[in-house]
C-alpha atoms as a PDB file:
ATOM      1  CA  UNK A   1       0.000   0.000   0.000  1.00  0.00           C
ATOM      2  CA  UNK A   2       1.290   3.676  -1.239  1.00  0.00           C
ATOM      3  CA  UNK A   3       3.007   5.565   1.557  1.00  0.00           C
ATOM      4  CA  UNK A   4       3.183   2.423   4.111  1.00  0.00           C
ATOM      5  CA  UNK A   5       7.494   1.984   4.032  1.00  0.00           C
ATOM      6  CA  UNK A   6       7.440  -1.403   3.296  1.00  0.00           C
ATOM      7  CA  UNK A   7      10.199  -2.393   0.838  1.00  0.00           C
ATOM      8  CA  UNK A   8       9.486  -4.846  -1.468  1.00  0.00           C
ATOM      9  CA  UNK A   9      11.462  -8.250  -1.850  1.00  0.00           C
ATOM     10  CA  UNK A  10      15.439  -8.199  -1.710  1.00  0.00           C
ATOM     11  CA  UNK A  11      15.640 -10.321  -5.431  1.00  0.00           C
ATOM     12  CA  UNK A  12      12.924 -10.124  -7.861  1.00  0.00           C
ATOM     13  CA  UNK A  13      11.858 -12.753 -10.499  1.00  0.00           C
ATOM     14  CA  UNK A  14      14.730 -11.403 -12.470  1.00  0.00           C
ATOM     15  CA  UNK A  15      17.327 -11.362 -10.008  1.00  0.00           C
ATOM     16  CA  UNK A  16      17.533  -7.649  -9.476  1.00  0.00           C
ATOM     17  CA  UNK A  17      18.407  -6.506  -6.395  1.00  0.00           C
ATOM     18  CA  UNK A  18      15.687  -3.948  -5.012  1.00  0.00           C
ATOM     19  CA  UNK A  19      14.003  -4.245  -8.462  1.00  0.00           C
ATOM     20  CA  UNK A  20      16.976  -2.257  -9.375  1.00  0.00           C
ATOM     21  CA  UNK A  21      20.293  -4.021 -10.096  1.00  0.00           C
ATOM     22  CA  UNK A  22      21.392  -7.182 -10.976  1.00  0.00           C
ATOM     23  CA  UNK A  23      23.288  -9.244  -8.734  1.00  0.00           C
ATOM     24  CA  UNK A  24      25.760 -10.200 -11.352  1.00  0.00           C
ATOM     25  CA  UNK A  25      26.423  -6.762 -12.065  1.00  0.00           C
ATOM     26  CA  UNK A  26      26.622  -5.627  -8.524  1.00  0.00           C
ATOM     27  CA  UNK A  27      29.118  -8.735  -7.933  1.00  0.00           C
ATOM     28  CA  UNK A  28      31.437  -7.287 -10.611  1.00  0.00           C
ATOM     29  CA  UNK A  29      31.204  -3.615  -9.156  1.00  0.00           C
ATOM     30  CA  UNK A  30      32.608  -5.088  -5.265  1.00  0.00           C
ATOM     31  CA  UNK A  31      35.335  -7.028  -7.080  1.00  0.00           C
ATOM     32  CA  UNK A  32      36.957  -4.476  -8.796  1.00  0.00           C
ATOM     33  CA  UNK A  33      36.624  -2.014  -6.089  1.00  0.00           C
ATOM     34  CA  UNK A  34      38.436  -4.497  -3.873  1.00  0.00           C
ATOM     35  CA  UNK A  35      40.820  -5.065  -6.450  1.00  0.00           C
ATOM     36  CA  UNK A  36      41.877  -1.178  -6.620  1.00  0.00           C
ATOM     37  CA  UNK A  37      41.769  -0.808  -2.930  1.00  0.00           C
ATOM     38  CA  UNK A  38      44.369  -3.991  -2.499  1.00  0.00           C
ATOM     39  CA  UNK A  39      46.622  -2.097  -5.542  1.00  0.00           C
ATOM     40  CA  UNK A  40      46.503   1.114  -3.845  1.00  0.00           C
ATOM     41  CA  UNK A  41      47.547  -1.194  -0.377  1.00  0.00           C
ATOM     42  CA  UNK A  42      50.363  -2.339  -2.286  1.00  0.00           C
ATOM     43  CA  UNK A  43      51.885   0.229  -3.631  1.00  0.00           C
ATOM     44  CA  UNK A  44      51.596   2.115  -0.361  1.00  0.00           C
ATOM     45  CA  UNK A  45      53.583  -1.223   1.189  1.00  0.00           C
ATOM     46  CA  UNK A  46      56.557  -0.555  -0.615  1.00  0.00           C
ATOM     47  CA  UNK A  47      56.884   3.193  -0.578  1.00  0.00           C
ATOM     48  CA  UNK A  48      59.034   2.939   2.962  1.00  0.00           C
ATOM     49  CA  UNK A  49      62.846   2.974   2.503  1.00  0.00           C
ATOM     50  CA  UNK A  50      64.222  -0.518   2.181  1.00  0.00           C
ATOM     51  CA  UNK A  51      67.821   0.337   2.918  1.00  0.00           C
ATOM     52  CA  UNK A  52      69.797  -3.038   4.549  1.00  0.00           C
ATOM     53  CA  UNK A  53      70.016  -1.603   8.076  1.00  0.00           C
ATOM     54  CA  UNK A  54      72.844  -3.980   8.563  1.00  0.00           C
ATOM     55  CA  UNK A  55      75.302  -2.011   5.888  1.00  0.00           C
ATOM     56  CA  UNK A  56      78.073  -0.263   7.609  1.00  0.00           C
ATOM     57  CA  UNK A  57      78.065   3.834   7.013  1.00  0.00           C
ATOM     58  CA  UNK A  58      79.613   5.034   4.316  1.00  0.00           C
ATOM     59  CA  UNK A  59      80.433   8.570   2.775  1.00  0.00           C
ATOM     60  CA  UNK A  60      80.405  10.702  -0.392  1.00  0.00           C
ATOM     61  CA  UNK A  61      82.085  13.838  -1.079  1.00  0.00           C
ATOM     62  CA  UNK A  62      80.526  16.404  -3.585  1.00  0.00           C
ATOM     63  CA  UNK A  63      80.579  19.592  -4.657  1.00  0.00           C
ATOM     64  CA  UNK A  64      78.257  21.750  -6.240  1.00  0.00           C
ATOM     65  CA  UNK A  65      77.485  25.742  -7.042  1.00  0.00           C
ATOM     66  CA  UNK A  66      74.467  28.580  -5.546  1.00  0.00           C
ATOM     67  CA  UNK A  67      74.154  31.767  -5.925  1.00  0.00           C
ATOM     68  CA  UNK A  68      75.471  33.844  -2.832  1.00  0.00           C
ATOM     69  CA  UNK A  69      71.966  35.034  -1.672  1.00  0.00           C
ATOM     70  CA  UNK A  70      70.274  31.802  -2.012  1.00  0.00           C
ATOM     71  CA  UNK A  71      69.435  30.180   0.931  1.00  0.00           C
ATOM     72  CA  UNK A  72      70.830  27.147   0.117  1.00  0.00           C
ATOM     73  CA  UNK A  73      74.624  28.785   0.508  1.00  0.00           C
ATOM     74  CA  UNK A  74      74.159  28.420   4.294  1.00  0.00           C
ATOM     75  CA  UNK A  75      73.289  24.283   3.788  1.00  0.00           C
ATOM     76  CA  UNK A  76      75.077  22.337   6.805  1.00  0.00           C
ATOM     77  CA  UNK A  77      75.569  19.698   9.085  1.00  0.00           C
ATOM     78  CA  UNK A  78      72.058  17.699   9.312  1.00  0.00           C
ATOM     79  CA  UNK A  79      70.565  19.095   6.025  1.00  0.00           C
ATOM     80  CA  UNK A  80      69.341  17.323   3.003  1.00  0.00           C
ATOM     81  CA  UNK A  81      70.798  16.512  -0.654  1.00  0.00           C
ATOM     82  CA  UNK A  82      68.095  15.051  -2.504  1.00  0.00           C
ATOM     83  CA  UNK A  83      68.860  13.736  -6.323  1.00  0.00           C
ATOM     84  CA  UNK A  84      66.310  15.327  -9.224  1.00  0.00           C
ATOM     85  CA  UNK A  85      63.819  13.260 -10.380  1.00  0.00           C
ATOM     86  CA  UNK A  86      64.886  10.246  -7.843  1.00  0.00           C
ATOM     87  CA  UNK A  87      63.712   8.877  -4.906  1.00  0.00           C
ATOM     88  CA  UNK A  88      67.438   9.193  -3.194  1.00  0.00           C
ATOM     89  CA  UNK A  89      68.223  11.497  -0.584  1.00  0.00           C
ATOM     90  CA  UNK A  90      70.991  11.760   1.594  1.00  0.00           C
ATOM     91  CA  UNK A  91      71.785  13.798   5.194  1.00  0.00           C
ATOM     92  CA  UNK A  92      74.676  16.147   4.963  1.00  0.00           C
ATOM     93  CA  UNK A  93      77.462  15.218   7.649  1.00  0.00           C
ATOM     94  CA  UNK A  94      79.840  18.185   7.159  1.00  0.00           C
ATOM     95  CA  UNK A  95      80.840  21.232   4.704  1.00  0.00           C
ATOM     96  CA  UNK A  96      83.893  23.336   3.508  1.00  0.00           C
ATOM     97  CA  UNK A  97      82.648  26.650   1.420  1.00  0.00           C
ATOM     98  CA  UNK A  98      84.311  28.784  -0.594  1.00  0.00           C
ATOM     99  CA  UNK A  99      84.063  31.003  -3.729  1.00  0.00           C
ATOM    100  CA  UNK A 100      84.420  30.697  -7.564  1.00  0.00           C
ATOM    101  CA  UNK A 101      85.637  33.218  -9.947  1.00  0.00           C
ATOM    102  CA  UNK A 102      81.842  34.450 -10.649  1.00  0.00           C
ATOM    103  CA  UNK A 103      81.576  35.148  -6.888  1.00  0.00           C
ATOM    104  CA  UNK A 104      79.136  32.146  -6.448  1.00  0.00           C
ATOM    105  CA  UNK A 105      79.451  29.972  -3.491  1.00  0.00           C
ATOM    106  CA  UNK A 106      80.701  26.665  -3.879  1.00  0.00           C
ATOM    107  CA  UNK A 107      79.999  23.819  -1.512  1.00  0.00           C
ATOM    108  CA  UNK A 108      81.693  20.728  -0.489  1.00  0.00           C
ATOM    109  CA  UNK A 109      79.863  18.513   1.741  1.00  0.00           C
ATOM    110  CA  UNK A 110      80.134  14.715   2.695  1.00  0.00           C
ATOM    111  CA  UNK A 111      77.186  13.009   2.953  1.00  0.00           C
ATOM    112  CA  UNK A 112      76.030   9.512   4.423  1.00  0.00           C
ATOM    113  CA  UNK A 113      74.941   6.307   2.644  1.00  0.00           C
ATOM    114  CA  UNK A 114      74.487   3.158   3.487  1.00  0.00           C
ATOM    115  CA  UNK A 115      74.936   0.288   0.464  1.00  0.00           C
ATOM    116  CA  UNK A 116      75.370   1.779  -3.006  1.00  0.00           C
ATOM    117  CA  UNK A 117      75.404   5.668  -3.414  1.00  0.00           C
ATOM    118  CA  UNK A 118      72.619   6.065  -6.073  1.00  0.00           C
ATOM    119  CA  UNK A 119      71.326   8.649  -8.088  1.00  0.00           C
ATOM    120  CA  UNK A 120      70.415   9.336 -11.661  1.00  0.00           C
ATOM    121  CA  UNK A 121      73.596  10.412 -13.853  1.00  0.00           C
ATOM    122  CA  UNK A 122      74.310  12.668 -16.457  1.00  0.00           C
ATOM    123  CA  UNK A 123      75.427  10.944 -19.648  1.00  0.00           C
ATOM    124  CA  UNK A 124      77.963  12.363 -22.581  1.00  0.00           C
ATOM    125  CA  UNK A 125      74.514  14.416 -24.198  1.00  0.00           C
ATOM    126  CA  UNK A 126      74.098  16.053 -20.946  1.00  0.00           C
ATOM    127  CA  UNK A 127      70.746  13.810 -20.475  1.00  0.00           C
ATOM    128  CA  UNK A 128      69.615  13.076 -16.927  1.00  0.00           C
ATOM    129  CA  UNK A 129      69.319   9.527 -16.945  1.00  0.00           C
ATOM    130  CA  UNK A 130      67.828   6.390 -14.238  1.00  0.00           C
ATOM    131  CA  UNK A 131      69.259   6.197 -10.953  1.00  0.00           C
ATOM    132  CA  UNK A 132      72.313   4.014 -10.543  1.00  0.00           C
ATOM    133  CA  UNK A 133      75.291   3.593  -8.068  1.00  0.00           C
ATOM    134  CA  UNK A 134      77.402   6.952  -8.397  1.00  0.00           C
ATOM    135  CA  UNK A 135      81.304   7.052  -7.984  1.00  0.00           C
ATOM    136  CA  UNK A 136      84.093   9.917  -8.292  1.00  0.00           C
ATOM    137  CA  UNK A 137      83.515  12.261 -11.595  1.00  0.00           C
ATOM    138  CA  UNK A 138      79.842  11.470 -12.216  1.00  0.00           C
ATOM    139  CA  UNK A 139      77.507  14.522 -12.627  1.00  0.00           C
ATOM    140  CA  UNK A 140      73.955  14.427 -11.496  1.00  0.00           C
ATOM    141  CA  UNK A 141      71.284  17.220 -10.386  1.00  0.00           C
ATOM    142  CA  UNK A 142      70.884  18.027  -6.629  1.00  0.00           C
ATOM    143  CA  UNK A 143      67.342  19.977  -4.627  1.00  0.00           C
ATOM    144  CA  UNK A 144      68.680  21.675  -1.867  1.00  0.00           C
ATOM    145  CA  UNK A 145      66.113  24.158   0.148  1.00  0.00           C
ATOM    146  CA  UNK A 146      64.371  24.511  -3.035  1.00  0.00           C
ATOM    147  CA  UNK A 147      66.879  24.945  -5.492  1.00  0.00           C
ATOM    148  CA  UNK A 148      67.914  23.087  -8.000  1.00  0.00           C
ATOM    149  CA  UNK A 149      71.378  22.571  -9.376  1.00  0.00           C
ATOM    150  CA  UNK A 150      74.302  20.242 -11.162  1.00  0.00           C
ATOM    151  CA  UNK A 151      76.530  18.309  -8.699  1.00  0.00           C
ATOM    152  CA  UNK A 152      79.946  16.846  -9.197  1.00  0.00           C
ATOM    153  CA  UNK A 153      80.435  13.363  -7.001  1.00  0.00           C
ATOM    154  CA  UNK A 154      83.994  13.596  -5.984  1.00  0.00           C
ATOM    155  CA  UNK A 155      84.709  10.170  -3.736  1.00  0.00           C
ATOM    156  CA  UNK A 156      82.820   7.551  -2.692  1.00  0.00           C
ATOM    157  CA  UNK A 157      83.005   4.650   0.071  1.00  0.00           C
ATOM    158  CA  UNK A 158      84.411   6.961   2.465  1.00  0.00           C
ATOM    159  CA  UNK A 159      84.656   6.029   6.586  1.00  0.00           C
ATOM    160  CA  UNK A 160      84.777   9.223   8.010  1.00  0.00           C
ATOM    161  CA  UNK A 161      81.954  11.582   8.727  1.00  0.00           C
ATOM    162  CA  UNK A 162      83.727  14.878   8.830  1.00  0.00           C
ATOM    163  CA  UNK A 163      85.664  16.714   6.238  1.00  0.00           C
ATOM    164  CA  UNK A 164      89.010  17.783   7.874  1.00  0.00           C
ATOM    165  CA  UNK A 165      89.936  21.352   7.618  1.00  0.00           C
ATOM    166  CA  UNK A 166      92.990  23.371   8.318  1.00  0.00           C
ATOM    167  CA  UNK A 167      94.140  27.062   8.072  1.00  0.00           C
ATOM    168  CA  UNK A 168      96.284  27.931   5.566  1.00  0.00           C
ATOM    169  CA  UNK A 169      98.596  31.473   5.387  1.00  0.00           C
ATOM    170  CA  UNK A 170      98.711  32.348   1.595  1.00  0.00           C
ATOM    171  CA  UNK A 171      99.124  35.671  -0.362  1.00  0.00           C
ATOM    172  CA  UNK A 172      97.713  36.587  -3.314  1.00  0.00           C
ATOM    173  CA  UNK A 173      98.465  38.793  -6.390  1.00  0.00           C
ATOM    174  CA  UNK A 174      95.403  40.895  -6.735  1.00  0.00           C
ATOM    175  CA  UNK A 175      94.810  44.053  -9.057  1.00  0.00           C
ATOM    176  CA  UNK A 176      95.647  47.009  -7.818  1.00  0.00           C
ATOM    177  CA  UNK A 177      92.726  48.610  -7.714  1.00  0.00           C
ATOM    178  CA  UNK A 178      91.430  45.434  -5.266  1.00  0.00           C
ATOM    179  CA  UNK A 179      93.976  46.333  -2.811  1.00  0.00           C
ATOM    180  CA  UNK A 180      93.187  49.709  -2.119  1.00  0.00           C
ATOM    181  CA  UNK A 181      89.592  48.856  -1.103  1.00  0.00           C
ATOM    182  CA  UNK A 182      90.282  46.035   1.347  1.00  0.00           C
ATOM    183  CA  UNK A 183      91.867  46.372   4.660  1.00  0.00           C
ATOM    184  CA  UNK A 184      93.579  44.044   7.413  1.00  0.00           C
ATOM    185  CA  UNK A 185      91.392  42.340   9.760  1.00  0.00           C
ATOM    186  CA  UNK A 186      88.693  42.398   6.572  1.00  0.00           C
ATOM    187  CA  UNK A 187      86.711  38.581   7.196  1.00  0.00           C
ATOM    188  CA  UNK A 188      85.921  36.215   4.097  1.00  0.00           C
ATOM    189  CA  UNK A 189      82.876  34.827   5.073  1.00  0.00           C
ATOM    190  CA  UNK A 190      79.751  32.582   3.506  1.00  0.00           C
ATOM    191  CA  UNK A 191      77.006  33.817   5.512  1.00  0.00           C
ATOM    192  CA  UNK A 192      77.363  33.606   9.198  1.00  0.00           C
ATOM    193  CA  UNK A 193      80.394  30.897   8.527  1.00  0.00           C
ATOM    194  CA  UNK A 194      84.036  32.831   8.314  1.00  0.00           C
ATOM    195  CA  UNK A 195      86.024  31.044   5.852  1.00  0.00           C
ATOM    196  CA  UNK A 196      89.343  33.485   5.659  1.00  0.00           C
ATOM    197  CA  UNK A 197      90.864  36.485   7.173  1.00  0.00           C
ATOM    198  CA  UNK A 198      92.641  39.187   5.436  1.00  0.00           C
ATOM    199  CA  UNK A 199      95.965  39.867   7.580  1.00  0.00           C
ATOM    200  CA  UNK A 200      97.993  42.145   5.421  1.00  0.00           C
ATOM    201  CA  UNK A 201      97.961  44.321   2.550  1.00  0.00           C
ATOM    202  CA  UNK A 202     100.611  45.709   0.282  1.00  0.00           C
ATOM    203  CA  UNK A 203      98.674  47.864  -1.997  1.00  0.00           C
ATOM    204  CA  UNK A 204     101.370  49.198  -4.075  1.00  0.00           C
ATOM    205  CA  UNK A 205     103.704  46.359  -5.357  1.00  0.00           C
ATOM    206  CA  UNK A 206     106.044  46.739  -8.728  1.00  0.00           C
ATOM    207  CA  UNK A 207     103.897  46.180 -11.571  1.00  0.00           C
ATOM    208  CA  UNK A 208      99.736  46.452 -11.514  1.00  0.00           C
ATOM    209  CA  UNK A 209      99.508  43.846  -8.805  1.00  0.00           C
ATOM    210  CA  UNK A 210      98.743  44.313  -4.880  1.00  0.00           C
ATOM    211  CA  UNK A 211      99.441  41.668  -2.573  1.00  0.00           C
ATOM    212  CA  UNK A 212      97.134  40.424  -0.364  1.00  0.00           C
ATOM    213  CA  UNK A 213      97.761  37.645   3.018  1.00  0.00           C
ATOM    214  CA  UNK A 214      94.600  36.471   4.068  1.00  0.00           C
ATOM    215  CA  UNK A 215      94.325  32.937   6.300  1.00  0.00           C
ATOM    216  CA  UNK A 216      91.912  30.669   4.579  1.00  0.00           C
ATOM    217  CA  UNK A 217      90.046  27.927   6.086  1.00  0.00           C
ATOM    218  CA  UNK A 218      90.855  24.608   3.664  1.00  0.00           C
ATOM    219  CA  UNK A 219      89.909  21.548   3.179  1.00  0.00           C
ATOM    220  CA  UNK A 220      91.962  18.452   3.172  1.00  0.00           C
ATOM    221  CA  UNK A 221      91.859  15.834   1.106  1.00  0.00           C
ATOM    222  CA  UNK A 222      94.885  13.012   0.915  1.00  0.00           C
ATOM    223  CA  UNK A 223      96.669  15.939   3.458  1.00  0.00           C
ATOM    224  CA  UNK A 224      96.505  18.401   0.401  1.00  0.00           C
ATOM    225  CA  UNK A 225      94.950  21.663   1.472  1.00  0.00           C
ATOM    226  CA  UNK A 226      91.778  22.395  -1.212  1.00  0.00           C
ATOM    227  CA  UNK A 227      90.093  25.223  -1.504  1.00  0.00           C
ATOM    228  CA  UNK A 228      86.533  24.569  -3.162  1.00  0.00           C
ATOM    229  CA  UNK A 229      87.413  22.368  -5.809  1.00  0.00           C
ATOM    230  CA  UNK A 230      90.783  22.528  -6.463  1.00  0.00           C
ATOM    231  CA  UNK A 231      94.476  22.271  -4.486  1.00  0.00           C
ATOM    232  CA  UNK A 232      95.926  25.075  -2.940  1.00  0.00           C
ATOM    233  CA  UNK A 233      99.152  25.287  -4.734  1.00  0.00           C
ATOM    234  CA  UNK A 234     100.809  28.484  -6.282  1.00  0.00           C
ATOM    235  CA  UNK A 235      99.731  29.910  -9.069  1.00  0.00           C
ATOM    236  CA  UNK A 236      96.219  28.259  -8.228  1.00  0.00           C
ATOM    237  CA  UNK A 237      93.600  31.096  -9.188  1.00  0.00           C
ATOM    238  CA  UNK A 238      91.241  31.813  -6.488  1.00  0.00           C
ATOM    239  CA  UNK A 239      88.399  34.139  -5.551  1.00  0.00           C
ATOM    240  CA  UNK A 240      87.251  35.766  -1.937  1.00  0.00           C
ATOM    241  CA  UNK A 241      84.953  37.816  -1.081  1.00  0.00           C
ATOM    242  CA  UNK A 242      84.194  40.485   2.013  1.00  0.00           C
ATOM    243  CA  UNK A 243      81.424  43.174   2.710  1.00  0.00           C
ATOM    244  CA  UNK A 244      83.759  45.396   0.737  1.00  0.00           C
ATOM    245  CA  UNK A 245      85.282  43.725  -2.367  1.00  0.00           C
ATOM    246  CA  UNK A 246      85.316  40.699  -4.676  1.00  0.00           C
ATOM    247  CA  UNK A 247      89.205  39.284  -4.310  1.00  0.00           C
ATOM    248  CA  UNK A 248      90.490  37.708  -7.584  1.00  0.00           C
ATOM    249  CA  UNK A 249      93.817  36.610  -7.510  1.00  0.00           C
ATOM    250  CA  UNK A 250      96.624  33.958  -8.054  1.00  0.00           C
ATOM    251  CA  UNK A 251      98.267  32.120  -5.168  1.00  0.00           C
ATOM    252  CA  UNK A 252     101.924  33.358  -4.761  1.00  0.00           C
ATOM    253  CA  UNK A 253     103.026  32.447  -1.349  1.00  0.00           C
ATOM    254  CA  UNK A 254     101.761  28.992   0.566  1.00  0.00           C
ATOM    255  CA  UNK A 255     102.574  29.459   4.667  1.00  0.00           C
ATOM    256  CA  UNK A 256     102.823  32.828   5.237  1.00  0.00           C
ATOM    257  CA  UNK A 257     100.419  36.134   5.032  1.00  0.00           C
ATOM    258  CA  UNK A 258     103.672  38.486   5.077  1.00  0.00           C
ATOM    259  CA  UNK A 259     103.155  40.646   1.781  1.00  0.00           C
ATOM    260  CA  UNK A 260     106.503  42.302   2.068  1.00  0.00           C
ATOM    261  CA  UNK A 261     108.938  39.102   1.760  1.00  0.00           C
ATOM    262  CA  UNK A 262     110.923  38.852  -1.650  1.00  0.00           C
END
């Protein structure tokens, strides 16, 4: 009877459930939504890292460019390298920064791994390609604090966490013009982190050159004192920069600052 809220038989005569559906078809229906739930379960399984625990630590060294107001020149200890367009990320155990002749920072940090270091490489075209194990001279892409940027891999399979450092005396041959702007006690520094002192200035020299004796925080690799990328060796070109100037210059003296010494 009209308006009593009685519902009429689960199946009909045709096998509809409700008069409305067919059982077959609402069979069909639950098994592929249970099938997509389960795929969705799965796939959601095997996003956790499955790094073997058991591997011992091991470290990479690499090195890398930002520009000097990005916020990823004052990366550190405890910060993130994560590879472009990869799953792979790695915690940042130590840094040495410096400069590069276009007064962008350069970094050098060591970073921790267990098993293979993996990213994706850069191939002879300059292609990104898939993730693999990395080792020394291999180029890949880096995201660090939202930028983005090519990396160098310098060493692999390392056992030590820290990259030693050391202070090294030098002078440099600068233009002239350089050395009348900069003054003793002047600090190099990459954001709050000082990375040299200027300790003496001779800024008239024979010739268009000043000199320049700054200490200068390196890095050491093999016991050779490196300053961003390359060995600190005379004649090694190398760039510094204060609040006041941009320092070009080429290495001339190794263990002392004293710019008057012949």
């Amino acid at each position: 009877m009209a308006g009593s809220g009685r519902l009429g038989p689960v199946l009909d005569e045709d096998g509809s459930l409700f008069g409305i559906v067919n059982i077959v078809d609402a069979f069909v229906v639950v098994l592929l939504v249970t099938v997509v739930v389960a795929g969705v379960a799965l796939v959601i399984s095997e996003s956790p890292d499955t790094t073997d625990q058991s591997q011992p630590l091991r470290y990479a060294t690499v090195t890398y460019t930002v520009p000097i107001s990005s916020d990823a020149a004052s990366i550190d200890k405890g910060s993130t390298l994560a590879f472009a367009e990869s799953g792979s990320s790695y915690e940042v155990t130590t840094t040495a920064k410096g400069f590069t002749s276009d007064s962008r920072v350069q970094i050098v940090a060591r970073v921790r791994y267990r098993g293979n270091f993996s990213g994706p490489a850069i191939d002879e075209q300059g292609i990104l390609r898939r993730e693999r194990s990395l080792y020394g001279g291999d180029e890949s892409i880096v995201l660090t604090r939202g930028y983005r940027t090519p990396v160098t891999v310098m060493t692999v399979n390392q056992t030590s966490s820290r990259i030693q450092s050391s202070s090294v005396p030098v002078v440099l041959a600068v233009n002239e013009s350089v050395g009348r702007v900069v003054e003793t006690g002047d600090n190099v520094r990459v954001g709050s982190q000082t990375v040299g002192t200027i300790r003496n200035v001779a800024p008239e020299t024979e010739g268009s050159h000043a000199l320049v004796g700054l200490e200068l925080t390196a890095w050491l690799r093999d016991d050779t004192p490196w300053y961003t990328d390359r060995p600190l060796r005379v004649d090694t070109e190398l760039t510094v920069v204060t609040n006041d100037a941009v320092i070009t210059g080429r290495v001339t003296r190794i263990g002392t600052t004293n710019t008057t010494e012949r």
